[in-house]
PDB file of N, CA and C in Angstrom:
ATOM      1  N   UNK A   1      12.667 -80.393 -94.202  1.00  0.00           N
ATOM      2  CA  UNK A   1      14.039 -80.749 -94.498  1.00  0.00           C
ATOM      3  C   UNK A   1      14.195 -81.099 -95.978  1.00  0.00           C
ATOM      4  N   UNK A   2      12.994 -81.649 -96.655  1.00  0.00           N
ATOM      5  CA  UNK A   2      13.241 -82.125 -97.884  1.00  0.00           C
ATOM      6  C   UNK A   2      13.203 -81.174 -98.262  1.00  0.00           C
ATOM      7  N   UNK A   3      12.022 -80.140 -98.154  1.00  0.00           N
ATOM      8  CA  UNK A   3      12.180 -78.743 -99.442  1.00  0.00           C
ATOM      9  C   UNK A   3      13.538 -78.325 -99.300  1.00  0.00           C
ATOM     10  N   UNK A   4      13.906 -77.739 -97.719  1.00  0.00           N
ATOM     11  CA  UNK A   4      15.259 -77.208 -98.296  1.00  0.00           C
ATOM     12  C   UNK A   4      16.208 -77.910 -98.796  1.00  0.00           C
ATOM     13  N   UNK A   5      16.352 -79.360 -99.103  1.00  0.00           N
ATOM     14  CA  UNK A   5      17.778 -80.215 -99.919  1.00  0.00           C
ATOM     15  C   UNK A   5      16.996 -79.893-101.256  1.00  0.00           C
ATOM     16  N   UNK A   6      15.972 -79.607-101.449  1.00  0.00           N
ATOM     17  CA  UNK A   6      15.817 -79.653-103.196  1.00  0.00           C
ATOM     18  C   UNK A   6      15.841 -78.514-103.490  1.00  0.00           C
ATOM     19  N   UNK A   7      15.330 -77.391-102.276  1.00  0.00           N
ATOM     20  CA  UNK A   7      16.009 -75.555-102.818  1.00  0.00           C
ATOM     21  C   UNK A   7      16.897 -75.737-103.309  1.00  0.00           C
ATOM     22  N   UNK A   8      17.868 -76.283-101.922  1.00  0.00           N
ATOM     23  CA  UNK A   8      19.596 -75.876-102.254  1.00  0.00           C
ATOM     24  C   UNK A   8      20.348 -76.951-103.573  1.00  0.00           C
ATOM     25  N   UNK A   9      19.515 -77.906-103.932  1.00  0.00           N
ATOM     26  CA  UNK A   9      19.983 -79.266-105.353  1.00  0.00           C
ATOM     27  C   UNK A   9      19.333 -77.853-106.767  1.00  0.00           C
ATOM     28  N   UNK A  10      18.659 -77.486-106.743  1.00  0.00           N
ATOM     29  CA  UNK A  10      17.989 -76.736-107.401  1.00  0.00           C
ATOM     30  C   UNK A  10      18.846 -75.120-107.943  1.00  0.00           C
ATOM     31  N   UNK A  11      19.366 -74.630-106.771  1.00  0.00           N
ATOM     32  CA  UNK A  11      20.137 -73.337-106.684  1.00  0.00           C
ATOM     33  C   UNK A  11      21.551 -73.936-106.928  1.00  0.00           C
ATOM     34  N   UNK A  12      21.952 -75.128-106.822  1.00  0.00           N
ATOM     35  CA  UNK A  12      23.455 -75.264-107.342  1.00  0.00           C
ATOM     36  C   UNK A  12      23.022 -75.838-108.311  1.00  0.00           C
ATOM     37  N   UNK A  13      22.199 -76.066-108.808  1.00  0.00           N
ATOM     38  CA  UNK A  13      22.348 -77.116-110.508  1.00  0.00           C
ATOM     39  C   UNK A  13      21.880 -75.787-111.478  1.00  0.00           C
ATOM     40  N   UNK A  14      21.235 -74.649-111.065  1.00  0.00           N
ATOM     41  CA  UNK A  14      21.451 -73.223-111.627  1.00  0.00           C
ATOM     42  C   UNK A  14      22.679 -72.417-112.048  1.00  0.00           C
ATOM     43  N   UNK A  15      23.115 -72.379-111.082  1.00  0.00           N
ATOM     44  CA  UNK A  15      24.349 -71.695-110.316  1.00  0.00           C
ATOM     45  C   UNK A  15      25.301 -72.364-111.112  1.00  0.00           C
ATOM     46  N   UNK A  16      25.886 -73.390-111.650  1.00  0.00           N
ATOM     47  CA  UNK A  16      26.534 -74.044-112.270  1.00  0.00           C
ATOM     48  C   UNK A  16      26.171 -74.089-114.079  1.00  0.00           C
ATOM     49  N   UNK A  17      25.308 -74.616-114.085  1.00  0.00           N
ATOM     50  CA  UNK A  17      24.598 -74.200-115.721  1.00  0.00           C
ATOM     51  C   UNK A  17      25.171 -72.746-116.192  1.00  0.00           C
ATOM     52  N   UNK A  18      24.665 -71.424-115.175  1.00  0.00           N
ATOM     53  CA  UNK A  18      25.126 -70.315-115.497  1.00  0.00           C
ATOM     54  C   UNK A  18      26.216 -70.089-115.746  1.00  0.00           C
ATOM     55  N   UNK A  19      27.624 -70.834-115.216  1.00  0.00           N
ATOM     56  CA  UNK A  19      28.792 -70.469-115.205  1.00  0.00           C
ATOM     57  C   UNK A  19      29.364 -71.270-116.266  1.00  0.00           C
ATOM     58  N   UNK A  20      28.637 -72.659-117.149  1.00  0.00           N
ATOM     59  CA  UNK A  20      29.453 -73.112-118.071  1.00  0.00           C
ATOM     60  C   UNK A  20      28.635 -72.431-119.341  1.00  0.00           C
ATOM     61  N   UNK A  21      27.609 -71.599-119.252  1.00  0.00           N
ATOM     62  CA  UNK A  21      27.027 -70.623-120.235  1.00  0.00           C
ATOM     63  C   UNK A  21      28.321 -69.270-120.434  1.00  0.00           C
ATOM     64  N   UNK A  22      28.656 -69.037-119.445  1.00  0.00           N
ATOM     65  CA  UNK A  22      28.822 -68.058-119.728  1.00  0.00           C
ATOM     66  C   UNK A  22      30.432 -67.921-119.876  1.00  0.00           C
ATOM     67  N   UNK A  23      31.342 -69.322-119.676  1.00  0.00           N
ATOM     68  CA  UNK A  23      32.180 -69.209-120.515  1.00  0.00           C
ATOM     69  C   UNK A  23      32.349 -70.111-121.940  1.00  0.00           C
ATOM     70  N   UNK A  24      31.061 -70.825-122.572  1.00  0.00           N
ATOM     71  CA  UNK A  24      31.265 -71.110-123.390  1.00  0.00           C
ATOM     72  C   UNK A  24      31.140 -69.997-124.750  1.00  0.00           C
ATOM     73  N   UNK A  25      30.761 -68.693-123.740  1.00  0.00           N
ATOM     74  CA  UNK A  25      31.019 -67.560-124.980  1.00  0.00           C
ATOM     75  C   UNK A  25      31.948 -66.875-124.868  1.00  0.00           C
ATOM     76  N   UNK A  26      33.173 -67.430-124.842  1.00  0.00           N
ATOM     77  CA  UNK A  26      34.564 -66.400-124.804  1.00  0.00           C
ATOM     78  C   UNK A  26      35.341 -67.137-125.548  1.00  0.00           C
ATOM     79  N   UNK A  27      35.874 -66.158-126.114  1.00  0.00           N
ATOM     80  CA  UNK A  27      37.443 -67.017-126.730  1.00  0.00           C
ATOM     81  C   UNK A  27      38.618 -67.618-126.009  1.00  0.00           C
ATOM     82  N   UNK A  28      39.115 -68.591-126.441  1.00  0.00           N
ATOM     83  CA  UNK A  28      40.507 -68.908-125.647  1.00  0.00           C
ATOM     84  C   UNK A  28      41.041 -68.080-125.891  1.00  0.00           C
ATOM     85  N   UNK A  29      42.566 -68.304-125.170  1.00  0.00           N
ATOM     86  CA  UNK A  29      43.645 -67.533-125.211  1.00  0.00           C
ATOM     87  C   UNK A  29      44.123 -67.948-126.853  1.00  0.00           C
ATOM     88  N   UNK A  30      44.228 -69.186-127.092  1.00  0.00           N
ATOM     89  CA  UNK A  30      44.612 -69.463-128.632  1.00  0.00           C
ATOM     90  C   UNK A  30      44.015 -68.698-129.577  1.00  0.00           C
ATOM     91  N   UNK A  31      42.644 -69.171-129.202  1.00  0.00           N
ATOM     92  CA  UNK A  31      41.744 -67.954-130.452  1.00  0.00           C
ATOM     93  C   UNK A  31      42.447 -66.551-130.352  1.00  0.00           C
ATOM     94  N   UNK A  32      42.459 -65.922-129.226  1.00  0.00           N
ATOM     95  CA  UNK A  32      42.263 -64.387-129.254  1.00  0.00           C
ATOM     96  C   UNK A  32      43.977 -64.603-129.956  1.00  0.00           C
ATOM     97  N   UNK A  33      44.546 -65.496-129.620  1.00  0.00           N
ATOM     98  CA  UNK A  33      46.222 -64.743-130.152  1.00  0.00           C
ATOM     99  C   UNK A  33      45.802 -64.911-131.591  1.00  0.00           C
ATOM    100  N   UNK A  34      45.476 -66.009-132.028  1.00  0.00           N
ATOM    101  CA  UNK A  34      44.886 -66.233-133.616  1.00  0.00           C
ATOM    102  C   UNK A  34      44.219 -64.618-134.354  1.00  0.00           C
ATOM    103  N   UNK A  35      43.585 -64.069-133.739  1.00  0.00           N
ATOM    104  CA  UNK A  35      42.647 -63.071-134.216  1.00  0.00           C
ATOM    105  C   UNK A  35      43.476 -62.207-134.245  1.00  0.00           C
ATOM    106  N   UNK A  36      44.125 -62.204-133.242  1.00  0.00           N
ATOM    107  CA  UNK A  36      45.046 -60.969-132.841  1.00  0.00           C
ATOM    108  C   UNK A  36      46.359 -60.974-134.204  1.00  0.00           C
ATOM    109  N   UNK A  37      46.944 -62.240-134.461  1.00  0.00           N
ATOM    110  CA  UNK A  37      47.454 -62.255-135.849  1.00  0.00           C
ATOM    111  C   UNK A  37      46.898 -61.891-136.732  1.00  0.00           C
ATOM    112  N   UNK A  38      45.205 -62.581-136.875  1.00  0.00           N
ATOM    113  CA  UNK A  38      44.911 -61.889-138.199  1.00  0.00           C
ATOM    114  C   UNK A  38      44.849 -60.622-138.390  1.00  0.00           C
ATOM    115  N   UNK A  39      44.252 -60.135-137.424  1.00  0.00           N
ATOM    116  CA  UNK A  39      43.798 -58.687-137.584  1.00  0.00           C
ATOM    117  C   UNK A  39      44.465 -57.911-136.390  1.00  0.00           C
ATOM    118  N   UNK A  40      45.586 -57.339-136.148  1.00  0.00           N
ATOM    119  CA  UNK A  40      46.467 -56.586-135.495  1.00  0.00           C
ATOM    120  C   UNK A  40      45.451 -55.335-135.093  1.00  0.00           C
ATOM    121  N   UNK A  41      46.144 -55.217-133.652  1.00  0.00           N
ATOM    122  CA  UNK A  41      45.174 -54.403-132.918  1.00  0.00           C
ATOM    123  C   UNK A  41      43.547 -54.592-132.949  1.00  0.00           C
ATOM    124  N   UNK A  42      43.319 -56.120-132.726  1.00  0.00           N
ATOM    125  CA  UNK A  42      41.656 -55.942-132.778  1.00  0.00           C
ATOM    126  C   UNK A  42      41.396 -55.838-131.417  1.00  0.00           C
ATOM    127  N   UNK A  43      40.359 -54.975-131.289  1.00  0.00           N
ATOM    128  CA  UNK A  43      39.611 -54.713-129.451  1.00  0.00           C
ATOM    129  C   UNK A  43      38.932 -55.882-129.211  1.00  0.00           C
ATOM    130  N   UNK A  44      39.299 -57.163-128.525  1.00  0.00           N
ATOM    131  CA  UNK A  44      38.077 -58.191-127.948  1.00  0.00           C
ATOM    132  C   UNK A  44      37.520 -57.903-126.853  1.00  0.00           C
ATOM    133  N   UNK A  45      37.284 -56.213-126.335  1.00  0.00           N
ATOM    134  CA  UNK A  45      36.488 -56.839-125.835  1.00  0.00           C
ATOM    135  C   UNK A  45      34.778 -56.360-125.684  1.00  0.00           C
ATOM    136  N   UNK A  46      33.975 -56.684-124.360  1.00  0.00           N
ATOM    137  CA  UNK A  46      33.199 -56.397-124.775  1.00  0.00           C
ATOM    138  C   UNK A  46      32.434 -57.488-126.035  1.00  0.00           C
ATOM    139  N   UNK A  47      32.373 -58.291-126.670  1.00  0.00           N
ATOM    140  CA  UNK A  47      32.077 -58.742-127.394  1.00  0.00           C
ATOM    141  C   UNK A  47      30.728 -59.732-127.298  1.00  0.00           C
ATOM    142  N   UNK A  48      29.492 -59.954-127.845  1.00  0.00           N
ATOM    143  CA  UNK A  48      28.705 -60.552-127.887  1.00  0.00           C
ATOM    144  C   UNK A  48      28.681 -61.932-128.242  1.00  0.00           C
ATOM    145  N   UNK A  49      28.077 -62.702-127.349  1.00  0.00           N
ATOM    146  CA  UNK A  49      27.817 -64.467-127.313  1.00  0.00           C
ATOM    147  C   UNK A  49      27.743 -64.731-128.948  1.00  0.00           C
ATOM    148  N   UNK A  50      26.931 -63.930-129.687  1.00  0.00           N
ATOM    149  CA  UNK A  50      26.925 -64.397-131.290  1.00  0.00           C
ATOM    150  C   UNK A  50      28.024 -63.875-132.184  1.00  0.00           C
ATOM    151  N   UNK A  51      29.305 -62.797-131.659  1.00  0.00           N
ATOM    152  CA  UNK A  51      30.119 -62.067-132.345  1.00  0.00           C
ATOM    153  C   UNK A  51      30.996 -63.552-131.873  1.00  0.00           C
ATOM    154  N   UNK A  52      31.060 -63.608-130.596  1.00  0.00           N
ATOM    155  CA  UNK A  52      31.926 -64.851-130.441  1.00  0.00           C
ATOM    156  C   UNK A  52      32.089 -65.953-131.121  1.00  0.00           C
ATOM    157  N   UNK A  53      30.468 -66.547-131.310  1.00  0.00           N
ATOM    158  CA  UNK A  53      30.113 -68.212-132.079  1.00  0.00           C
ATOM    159  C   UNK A  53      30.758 -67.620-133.835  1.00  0.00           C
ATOM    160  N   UNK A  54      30.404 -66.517-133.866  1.00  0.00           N
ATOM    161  CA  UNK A  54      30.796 -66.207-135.450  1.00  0.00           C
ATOM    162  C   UNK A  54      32.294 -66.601-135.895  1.00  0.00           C
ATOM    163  N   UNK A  55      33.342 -66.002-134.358  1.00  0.00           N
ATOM    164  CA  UNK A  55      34.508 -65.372-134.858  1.00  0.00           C
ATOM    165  C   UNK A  55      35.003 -66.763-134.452  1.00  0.00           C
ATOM    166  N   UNK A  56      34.412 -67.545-133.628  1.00  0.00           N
ATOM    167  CA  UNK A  56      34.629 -69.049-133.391  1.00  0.00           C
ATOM    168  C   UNK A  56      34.819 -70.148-134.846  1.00  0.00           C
ATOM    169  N   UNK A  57      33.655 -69.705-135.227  1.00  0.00           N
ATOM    170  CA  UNK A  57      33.143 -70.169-136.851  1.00  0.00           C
ATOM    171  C   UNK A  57      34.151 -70.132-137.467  1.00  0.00           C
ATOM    172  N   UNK A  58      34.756 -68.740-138.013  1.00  0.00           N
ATOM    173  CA  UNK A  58      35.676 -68.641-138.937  1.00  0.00           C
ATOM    174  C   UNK A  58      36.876 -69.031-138.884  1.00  0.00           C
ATOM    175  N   UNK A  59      37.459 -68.753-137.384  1.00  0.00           N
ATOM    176  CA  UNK A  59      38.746 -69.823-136.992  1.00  0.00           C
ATOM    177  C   UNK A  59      38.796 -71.200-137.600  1.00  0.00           C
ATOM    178  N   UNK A  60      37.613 -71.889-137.122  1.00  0.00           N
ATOM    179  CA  UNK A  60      37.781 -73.543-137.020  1.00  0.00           C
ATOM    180  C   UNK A  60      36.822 -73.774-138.295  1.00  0.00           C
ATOM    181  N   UNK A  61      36.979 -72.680-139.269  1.00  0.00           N
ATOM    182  CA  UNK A  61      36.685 -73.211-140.373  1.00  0.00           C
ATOM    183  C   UNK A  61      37.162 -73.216-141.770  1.00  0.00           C
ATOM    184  N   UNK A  62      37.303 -73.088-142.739  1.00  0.00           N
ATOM    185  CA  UNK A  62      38.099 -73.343-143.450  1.00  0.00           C
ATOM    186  C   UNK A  62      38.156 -72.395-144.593  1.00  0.00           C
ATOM    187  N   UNK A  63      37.467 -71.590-144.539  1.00  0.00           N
ATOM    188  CA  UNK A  63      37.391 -70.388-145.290  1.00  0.00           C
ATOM    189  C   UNK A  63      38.646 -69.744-145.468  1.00  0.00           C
ATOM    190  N   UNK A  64      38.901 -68.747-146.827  1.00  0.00           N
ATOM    191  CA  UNK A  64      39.409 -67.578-147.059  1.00  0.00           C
ATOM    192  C   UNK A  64      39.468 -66.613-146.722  1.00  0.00           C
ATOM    193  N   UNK A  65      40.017 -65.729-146.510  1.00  0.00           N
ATOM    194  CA  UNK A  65      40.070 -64.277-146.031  1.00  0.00           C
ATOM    195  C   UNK A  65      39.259 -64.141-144.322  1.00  0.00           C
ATOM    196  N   UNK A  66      40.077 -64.836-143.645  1.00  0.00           N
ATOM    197  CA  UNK A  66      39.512 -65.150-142.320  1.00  0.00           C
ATOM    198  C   UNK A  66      39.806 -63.806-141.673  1.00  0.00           C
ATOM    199  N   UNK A  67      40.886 -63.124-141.810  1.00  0.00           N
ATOM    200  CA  UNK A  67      40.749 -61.483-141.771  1.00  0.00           C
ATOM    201  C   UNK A  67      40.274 -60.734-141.653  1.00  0.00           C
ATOM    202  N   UNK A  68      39.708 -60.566-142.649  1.00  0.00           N
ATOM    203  CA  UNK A  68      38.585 -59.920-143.828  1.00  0.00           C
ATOM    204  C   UNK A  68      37.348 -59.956-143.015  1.00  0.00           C
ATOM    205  N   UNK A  69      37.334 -61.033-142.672  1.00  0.00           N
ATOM    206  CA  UNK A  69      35.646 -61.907-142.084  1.00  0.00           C
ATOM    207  C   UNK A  69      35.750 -61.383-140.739  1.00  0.00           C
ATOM    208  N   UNK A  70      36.231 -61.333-140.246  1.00  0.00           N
ATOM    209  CA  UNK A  70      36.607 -61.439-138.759  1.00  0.00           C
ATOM    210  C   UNK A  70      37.016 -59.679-138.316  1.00  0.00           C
ATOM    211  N   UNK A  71      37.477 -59.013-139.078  1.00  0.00           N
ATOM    212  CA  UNK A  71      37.174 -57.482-139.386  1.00  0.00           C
ATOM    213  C   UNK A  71      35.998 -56.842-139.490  1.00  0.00           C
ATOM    214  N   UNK A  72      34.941 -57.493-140.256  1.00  0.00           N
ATOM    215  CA  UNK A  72      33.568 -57.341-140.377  1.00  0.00           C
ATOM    216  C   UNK A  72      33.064 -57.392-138.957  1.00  0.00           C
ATOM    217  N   UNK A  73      33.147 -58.348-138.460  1.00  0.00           N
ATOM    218  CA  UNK A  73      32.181 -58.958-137.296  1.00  0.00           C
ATOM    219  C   UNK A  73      32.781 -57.263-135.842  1.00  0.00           C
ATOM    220  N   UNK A  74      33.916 -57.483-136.415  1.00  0.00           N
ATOM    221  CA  UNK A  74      34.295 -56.764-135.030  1.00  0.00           C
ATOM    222  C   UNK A  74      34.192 -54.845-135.242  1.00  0.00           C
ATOM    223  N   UNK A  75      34.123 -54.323-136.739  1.00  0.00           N
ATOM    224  CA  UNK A  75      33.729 -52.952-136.872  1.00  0.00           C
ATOM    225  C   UNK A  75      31.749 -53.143-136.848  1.00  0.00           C
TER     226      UNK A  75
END
């Protein structure tokens, strides 16, 4: 009885980890409208966990030509 409560403590404390992984690599809806201003007609999708943290980066940071930057990442 104990193994299976620590399978099943084990398979949901997985199971959960996985799912706040895997939307801490997406953009909000704010971001994508943001991007979507800067750079008209950009394709999000498809996009990689590190294209994300990048295009994350340049939003909430304070740089110039966030455009520019954010054009790069996505050709």
């Amino acid at each position: 009885m104990t193994r299976i409560l620590t399978a099943t403590a084990l398979i949901l404390a997985t199971a959960v980890a996985g799912i706040g992984a895997a939307s801490a690599a997406e953009l909000t809806s704010a971001d994508r409208s943001e991007v979507r201003r800067l750079v008209p007609g950009a394709d999000l999708d498809n996009l990689s966990s590190g294209d994300v943290n990048a295009i994350k980066g340049i939003l909430h940071g304070d740089d110039r030509n966030r455009g520019g930057q954010i054009r790069a990442i996505l050709n």
